[in-house]
Protein backbone atom coordinates (compact mmCIF):
# COMPACT_ATOMS: atom_id res chain seq x y z
CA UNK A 1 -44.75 -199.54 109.03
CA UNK A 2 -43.19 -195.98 109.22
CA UNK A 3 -42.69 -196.38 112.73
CA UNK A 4 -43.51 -192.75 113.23
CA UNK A 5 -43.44 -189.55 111.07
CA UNK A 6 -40.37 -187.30 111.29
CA UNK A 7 -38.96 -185.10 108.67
CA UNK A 8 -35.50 -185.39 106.72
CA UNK A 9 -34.31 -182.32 104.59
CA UNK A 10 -31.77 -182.82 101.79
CA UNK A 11 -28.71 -179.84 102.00
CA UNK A 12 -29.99 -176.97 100.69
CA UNK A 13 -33.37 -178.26 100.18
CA UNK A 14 -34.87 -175.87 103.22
CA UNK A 15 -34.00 -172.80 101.29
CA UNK A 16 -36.14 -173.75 98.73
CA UNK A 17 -38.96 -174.72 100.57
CA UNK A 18 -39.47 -172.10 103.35
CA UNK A 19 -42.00 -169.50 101.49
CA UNK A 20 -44.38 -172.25 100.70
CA UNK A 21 -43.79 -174.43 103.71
CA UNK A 22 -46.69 -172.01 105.77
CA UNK A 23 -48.79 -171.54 103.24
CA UNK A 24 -52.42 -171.93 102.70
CA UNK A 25 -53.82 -174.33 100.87
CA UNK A 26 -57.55 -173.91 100.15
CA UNK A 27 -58.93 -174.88 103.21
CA UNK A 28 -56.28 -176.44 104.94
CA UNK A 29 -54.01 -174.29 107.53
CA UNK A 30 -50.35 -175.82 107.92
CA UNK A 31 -48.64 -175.68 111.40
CA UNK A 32 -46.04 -177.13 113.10
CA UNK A 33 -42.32 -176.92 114.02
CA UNK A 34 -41.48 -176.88 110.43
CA UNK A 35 -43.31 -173.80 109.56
CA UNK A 36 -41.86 -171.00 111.54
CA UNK A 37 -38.92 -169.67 111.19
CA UNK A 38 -37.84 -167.63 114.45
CA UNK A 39 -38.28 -170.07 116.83
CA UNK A 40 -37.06 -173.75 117.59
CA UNK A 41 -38.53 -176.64 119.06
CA UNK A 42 -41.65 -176.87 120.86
CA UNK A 43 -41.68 -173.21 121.07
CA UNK A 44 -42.19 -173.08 117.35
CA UNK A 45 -45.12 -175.72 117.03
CA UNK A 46 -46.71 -173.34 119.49
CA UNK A 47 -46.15 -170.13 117.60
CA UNK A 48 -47.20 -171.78 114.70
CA UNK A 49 -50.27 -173.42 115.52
CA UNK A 50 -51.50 -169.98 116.99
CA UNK A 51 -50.46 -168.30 113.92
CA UNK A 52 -52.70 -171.13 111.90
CA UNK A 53 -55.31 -170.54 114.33
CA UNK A 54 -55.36 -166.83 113.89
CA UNK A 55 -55.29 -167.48 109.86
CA UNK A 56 -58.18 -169.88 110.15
CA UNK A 57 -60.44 -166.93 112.86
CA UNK A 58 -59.80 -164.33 110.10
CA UNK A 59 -61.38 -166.44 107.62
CA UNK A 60 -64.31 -166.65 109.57
C-alpha cells in the first residue's frame, strides 16, 4: 500500500541524524543515497554501497 519507499526529512531533522545514519549495526551494513555525505544522487548510492562493501570485506 506504500506505493514505493522514498524518504521525507523534517527541517533540521538531517543534522541530527547524519553520524548514525552510516553506521553499523551488528551485522547489518547500511548503504544508500542517504548515507554519504559528499556526493548526490546515484553517485552517492554507489560510493556508499562500496564503502558498505569494503566495511563488510574487513570484517571478514
Amino acid at each position: 500500500f506504500s506505493k514505493g519507499a522514498y524518504i521525507q526529512f523534517a527541517p533540521g531533522q538531517v543534522q541530527t541524524l547524519v553520524p548514525h545514519m552510516a553506521c553499523i549495526e551488528g551485522k547489518l551494513h547500511f548503504a544508500g543515497e542517504h548515507t554519504e555525505f559528499m556526493y548526490s544522487g546515484m553517485e552517492s548510492a554507489i560510493v556508499s554501497g562500496l564503502r558498505a562493501a569494503q566495511e563488510v570485506t574487513e570484517r571478514l
